[in-house]
C-alpha atoms as a PDB file:
ATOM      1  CA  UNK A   1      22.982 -23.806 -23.437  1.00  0.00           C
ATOM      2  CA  UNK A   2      21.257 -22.667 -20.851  1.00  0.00           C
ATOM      3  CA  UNK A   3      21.271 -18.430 -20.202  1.00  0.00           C
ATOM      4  CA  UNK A   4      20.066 -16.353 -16.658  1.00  0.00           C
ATOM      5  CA  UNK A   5      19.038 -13.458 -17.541  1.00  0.00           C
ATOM      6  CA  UNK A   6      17.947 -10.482 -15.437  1.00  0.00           C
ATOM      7  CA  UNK A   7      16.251  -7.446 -16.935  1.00  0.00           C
ATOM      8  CA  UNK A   8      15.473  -4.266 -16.079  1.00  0.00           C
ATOM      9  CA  UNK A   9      11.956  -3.229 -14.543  1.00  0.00           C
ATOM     10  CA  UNK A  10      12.266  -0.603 -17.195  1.00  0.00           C
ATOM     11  CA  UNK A  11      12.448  -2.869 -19.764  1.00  0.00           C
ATOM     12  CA  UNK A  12       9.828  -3.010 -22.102  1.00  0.00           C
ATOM     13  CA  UNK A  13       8.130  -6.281 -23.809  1.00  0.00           C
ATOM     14  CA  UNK A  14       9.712  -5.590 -27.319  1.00  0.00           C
ATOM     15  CA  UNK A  15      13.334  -5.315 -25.724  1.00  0.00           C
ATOM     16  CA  UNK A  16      12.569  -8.716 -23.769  1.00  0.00           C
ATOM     17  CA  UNK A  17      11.660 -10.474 -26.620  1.00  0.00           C
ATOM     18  CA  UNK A  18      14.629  -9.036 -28.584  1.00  0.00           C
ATOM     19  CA  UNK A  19      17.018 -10.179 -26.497  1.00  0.00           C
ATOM     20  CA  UNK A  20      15.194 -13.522 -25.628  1.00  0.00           C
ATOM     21  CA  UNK A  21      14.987 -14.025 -29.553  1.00  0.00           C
ATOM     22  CA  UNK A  22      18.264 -13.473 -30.278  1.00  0.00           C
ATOM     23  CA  UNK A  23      19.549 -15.660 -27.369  1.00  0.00           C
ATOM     24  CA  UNK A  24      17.693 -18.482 -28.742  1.00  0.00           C
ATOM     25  CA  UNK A  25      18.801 -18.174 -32.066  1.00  0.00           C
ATOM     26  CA  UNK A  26      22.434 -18.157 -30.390  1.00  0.00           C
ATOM     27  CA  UNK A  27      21.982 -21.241 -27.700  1.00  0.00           C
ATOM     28  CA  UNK A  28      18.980 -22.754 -28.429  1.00  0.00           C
ATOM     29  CA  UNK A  29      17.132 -23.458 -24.978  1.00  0.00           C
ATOM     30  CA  UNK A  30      17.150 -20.197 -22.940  1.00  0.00           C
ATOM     31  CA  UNK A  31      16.255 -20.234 -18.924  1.00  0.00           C
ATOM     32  CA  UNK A  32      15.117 -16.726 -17.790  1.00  0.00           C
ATOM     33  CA  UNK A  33      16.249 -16.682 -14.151  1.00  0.00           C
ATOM     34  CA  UNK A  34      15.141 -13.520 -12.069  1.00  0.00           C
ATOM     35  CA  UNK A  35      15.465 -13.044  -8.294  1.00  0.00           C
ATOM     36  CA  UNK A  36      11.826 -11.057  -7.505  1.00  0.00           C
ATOM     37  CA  UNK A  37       9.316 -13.149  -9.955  1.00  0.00           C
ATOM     38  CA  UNK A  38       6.503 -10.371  -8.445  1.00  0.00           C
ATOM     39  CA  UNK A  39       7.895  -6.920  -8.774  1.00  0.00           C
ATOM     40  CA  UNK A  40      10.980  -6.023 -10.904  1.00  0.00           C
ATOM     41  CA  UNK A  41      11.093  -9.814 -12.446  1.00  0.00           C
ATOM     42  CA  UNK A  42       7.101  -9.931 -13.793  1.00  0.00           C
ATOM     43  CA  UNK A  43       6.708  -8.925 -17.036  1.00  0.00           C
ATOM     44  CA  UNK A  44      10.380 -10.465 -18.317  1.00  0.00           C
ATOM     45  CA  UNK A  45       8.812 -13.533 -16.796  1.00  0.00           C
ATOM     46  CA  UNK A  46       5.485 -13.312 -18.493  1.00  0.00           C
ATOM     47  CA  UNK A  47       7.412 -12.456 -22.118  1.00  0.00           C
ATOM     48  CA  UNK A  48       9.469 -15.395 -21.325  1.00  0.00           C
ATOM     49  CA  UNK A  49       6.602 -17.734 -20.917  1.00  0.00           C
ATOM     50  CA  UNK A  50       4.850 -16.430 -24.058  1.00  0.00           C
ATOM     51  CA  UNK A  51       8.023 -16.831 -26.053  1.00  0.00           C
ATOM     52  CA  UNK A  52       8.100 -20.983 -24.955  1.00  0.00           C
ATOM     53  CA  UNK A  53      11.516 -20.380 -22.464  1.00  0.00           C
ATOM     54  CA  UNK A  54      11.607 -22.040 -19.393  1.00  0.00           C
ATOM     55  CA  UNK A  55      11.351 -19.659 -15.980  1.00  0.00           C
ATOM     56  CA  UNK A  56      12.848 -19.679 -12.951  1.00  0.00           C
ATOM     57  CA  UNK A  57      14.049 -18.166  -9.671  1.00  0.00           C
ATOM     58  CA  UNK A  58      16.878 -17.291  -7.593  1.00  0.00           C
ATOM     59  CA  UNK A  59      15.182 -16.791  -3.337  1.00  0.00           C
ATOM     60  CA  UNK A  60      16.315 -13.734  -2.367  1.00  0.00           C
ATOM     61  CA  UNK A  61      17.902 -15.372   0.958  1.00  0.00           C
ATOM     62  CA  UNK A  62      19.514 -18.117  -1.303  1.00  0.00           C
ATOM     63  CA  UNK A  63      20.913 -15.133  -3.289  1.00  0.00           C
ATOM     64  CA  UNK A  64      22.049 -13.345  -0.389  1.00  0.00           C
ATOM     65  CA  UNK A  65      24.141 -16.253   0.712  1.00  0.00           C
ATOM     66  CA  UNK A  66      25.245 -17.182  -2.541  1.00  0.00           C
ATOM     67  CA  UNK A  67      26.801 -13.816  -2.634  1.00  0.00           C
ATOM     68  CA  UNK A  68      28.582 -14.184  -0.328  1.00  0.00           C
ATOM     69  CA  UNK A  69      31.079 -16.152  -2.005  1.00  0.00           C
ATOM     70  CA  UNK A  70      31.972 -14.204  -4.227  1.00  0.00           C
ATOM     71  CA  UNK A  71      34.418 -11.056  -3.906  1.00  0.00           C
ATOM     72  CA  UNK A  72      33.401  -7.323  -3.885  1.00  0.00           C
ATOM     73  CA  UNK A  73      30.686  -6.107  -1.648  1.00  0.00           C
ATOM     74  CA  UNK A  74      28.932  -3.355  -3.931  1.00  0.00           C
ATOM     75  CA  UNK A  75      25.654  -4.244  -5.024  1.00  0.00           C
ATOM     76  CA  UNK A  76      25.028  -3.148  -8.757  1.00  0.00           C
ATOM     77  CA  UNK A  77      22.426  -4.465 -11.071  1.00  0.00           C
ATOM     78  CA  UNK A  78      26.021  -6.129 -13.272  1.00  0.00           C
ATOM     79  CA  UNK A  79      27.090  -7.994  -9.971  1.00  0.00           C
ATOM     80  CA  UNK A  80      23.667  -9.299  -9.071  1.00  0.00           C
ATOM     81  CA  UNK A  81      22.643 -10.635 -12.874  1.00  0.00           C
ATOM     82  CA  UNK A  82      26.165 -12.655 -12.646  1.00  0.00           C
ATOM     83  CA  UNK A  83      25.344 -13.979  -9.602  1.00  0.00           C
ATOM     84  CA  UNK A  84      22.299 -15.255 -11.009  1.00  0.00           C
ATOM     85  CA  UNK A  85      23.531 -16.651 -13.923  1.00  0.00           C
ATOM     86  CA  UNK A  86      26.578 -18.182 -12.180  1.00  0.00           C
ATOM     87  CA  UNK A  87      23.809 -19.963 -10.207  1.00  0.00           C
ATOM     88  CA  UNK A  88      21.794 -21.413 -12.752  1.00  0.00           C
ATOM     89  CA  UNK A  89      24.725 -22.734 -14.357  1.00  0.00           C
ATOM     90  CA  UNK A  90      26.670 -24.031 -11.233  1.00  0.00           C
ATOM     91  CA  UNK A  91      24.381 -24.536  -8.800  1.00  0.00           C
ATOM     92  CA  UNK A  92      20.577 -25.230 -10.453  1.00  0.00           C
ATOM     93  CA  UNK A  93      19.596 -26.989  -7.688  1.00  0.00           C
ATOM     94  CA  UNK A  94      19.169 -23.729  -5.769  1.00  0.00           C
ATOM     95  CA  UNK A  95      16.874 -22.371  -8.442  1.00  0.00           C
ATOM     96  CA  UNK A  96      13.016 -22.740  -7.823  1.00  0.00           C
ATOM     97  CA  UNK A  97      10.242 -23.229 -10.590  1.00  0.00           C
ATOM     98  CA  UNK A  98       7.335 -20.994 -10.727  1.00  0.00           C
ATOM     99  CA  UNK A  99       4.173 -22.553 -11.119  1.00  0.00           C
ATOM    100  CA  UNK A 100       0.525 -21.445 -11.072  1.00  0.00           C
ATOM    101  CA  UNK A 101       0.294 -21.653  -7.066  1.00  0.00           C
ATOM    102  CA  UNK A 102       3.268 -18.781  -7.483  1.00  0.00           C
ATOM    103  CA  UNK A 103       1.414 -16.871 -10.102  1.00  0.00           C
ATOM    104  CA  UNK A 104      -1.573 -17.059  -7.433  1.00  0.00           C
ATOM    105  CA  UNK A 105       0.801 -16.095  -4.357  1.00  0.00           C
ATOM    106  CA  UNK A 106       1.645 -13.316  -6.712  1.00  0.00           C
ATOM    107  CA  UNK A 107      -1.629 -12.170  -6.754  1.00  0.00           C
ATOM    108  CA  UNK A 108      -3.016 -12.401  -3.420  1.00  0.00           C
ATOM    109  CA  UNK A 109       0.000 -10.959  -2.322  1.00  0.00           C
ATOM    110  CA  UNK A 110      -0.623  -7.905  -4.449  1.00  0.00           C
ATOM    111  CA  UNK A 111      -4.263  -7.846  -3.368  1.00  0.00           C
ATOM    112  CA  UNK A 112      -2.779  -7.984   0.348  1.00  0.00           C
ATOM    113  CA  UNK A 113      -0.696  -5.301  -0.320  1.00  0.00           C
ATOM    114  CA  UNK A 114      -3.399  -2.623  -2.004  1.00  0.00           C
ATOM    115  CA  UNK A 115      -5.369  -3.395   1.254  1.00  0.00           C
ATOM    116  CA  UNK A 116      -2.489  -2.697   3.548  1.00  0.00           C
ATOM    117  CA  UNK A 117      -2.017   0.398   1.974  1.00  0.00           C
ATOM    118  CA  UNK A 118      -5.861   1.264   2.310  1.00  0.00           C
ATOM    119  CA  UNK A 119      -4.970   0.251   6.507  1.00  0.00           C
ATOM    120  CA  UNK A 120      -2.130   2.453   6.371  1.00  0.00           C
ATOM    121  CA  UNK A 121      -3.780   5.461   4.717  1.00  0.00           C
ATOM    122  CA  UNK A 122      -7.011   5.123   7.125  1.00  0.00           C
ATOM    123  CA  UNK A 123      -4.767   4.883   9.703  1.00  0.00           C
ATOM    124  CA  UNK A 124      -2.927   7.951   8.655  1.00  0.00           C
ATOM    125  CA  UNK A 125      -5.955  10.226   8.020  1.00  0.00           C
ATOM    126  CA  UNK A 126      -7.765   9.207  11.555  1.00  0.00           C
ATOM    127  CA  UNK A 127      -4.584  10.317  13.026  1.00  0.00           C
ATOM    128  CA  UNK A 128      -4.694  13.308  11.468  1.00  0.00           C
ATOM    129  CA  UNK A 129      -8.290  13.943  12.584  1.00  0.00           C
ATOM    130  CA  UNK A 130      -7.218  13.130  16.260  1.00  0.00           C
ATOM    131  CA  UNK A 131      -4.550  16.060  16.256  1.00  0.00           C
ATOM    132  CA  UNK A 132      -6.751  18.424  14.592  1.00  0.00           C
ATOM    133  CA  UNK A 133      -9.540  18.056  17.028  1.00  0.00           C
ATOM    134  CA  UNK A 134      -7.049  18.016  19.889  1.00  0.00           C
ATOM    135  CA  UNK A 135      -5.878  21.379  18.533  1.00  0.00           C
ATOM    136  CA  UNK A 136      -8.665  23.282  18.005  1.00  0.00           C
ATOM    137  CA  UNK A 137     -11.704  21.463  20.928  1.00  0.00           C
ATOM    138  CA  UNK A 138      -9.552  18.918  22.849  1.00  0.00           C
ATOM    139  CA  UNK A 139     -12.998  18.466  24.846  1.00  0.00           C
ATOM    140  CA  UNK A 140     -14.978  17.640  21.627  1.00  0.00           C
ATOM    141  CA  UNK A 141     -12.213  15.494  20.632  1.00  0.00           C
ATOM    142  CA  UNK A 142     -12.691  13.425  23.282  1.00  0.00           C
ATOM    143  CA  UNK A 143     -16.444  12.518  22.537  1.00  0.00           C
ATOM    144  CA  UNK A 144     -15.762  12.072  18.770  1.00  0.00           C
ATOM    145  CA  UNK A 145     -12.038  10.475  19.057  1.00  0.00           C
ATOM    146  CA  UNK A 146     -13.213   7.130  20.659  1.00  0.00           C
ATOM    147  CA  UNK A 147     -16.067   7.186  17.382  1.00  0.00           C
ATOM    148  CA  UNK A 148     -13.787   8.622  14.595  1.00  0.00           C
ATOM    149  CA  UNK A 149     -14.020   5.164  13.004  1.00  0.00           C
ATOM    150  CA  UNK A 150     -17.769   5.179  13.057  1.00  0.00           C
ATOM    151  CA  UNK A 151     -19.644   6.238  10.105  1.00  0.00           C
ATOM    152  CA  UNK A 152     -21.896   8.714  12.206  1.00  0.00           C
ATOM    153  CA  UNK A 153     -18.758  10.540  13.539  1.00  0.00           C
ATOM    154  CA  UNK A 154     -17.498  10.769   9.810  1.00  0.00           C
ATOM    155  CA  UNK A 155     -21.012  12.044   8.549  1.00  0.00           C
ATOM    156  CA  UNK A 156     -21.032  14.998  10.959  1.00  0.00           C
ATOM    157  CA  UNK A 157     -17.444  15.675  10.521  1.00  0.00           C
ATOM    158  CA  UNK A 158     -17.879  15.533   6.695  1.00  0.00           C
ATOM    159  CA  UNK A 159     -20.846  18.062   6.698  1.00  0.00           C
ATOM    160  CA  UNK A 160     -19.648  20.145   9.621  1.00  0.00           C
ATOM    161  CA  UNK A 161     -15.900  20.666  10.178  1.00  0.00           C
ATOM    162  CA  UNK A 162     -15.521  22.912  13.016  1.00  0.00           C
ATOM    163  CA  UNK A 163     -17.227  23.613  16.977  1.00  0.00           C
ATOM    164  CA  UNK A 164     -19.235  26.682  15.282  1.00  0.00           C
ATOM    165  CA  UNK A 165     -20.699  24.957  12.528  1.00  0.00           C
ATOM    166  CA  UNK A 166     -21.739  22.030  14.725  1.00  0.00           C
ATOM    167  CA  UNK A 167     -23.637  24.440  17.241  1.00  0.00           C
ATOM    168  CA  UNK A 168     -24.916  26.509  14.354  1.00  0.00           C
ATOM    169  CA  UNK A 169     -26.347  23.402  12.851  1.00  0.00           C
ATOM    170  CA  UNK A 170     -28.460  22.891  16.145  1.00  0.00           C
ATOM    171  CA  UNK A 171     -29.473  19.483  18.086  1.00  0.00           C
ATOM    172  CA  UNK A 172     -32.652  18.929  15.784  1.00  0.00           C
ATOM    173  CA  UNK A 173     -30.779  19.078  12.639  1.00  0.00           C
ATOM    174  CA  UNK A 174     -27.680  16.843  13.817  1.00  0.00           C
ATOM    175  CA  UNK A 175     -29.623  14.342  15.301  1.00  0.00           C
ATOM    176  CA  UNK A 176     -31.674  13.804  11.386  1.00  0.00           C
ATOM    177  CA  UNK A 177     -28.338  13.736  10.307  1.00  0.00           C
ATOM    178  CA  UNK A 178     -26.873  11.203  12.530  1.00  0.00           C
ATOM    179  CA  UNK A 179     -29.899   8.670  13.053  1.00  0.00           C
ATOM    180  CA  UNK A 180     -30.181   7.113   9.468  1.00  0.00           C
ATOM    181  CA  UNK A 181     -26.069   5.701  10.735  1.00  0.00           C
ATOM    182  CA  UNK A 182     -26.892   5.048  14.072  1.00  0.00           C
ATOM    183  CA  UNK A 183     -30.218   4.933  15.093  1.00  0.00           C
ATOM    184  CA  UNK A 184     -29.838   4.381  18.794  1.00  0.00           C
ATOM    185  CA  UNK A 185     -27.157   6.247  19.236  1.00  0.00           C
ATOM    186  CA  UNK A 186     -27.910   9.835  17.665  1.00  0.00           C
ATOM    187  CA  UNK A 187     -29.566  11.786  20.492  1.00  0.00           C
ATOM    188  CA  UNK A 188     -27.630  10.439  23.302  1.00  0.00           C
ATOM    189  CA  UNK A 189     -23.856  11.287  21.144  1.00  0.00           C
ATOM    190  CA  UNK A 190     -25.566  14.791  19.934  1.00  0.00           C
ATOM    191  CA  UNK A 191     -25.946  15.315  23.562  1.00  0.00           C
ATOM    192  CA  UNK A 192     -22.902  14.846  24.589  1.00  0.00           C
ATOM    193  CA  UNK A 193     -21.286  16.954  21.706  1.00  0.00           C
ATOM    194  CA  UNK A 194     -23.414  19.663  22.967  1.00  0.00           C
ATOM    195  CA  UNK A 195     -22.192  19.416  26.692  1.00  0.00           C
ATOM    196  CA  UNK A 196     -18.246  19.101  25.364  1.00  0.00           C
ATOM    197  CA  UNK A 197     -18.847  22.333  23.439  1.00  0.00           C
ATOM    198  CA  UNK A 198     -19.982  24.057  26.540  1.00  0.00           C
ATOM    199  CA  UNK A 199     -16.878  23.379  28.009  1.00  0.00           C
ATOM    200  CA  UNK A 200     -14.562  25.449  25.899  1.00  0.00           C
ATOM    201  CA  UNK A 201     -15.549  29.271  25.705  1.00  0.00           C
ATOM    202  CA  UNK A 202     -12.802  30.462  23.260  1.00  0.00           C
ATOM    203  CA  UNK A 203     -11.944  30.130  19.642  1.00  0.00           C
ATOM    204  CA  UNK A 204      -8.659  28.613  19.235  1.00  0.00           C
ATOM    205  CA  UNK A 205      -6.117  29.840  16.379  1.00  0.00           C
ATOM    206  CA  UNK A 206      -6.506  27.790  13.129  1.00  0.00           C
ATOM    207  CA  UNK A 207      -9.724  26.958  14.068  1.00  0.00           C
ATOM    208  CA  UNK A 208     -11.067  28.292  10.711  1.00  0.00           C
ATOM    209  CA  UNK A 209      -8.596  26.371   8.422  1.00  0.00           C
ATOM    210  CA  UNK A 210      -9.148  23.222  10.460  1.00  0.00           C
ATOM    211  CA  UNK A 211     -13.084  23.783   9.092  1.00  0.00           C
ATOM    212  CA  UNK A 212     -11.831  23.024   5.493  1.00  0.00           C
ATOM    213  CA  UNK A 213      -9.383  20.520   6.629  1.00  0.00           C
ATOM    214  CA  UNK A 214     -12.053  18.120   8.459  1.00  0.00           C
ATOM    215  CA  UNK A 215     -14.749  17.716   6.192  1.00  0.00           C
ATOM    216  CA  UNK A 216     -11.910  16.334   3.292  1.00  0.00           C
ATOM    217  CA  UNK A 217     -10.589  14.431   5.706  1.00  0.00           C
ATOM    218  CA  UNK A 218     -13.677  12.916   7.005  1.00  0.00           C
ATOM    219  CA  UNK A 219     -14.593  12.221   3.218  1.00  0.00           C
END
């Protein structure tokens, strides 16, 4: 007799193997069915494997349609493992195997995924330096925006977070600073940092908590 069975993401490897054990000992052959293999469905998967059952799984789209033949509309954790299972037993030809090019989909997609969350976050903290320097030097912001990315712009930001820290620090200084990350472009963007903050004579409000902000940011 074949069993689906869909556990838990909570579920941990001793209560798998329970229940796979005593399933076996019950029917014999047990086929572990789950409907994400690479999230929620993983480690029942790999303690299925381990234990000698045969794997398998339900597409999500396939699921959804499947569904749809049967009554209710709530979607509970019950109605979805029955589902399954009703699959598997009527209608195996909808299941899909897992092989080792799905174990290594599995993995590049989590790879993928860390990286788009690295995007994401640089994303989120460039943004953040763009409405910070609007706020408080939208003149300076304009030199530096354009540059955020570059690993000059996050040097000086890193070591200097605010207009009166950059001036203090002086041309000579920033320029030493700057050249060893970009070596032809450090006295002509120091320049041009110096002429933006000419152009705003007043400190605005926040200024001074943007200076601790920046340099974390930048980091």
């Amino acid at each position: 007799m074949d069993v689906a069975a869909r556990c838990p993401g909570k579920a941990g490897r001793k209560r798998d193997e329970g229940a796979f054990s005593k399933l076996k000992a019950k029917h014999g052959t047990v086929l572990v069915v789950v409907d994400q293999p690479a999230s929620i469905g993983a480690l029942p998967l790999a303690v299925a494997r381990d234990m000698g059952c045969p794997v398998a799984y339900l597409p999500g789209l396939t699921m959804r349609r499947i569904a749809d033949l049967y009554p209710g509309e709530a979607k509970t954790d019950a109605r979805d493992a029955f589902i399954i299972a009703d699959a598997a037993r009527a209608m195996p030809h909808t299941l899909r195997a897992i092989d080792g090019e799905d174990e290594t989909i599995a993995e590049l997609e989590m790879i993928v995924g860390f990286d788009d969350d690295l995007a994401g976050e640089a994303t989120r903290v460039a943004n953040r330096l763009h409405g910070l320097l609007t706020q408080i030097h939208p003149s300076l912001e304009r030199v530096l925006g354009p540059r955020l990315q570059h690993p000059a712009v996050l040097t000086l930001l890193e070591r200097f977070g605010s207009p009166a820290q950059i001036r203090k620090a002086g041309r000579r200084q920033l320029i030493t600073l700057l050249r060893p990350k970009a070596p032809k472009m450090a006295e002509r963007l120091v320049e041009e940092i110096f002429a933006a903050l000419d152009e705003q004579t007043v400190t605005v409000p926040g200024t001074e908590a943007a200076a601790l902000i920046v340099p974390s940011l930048a980091g």
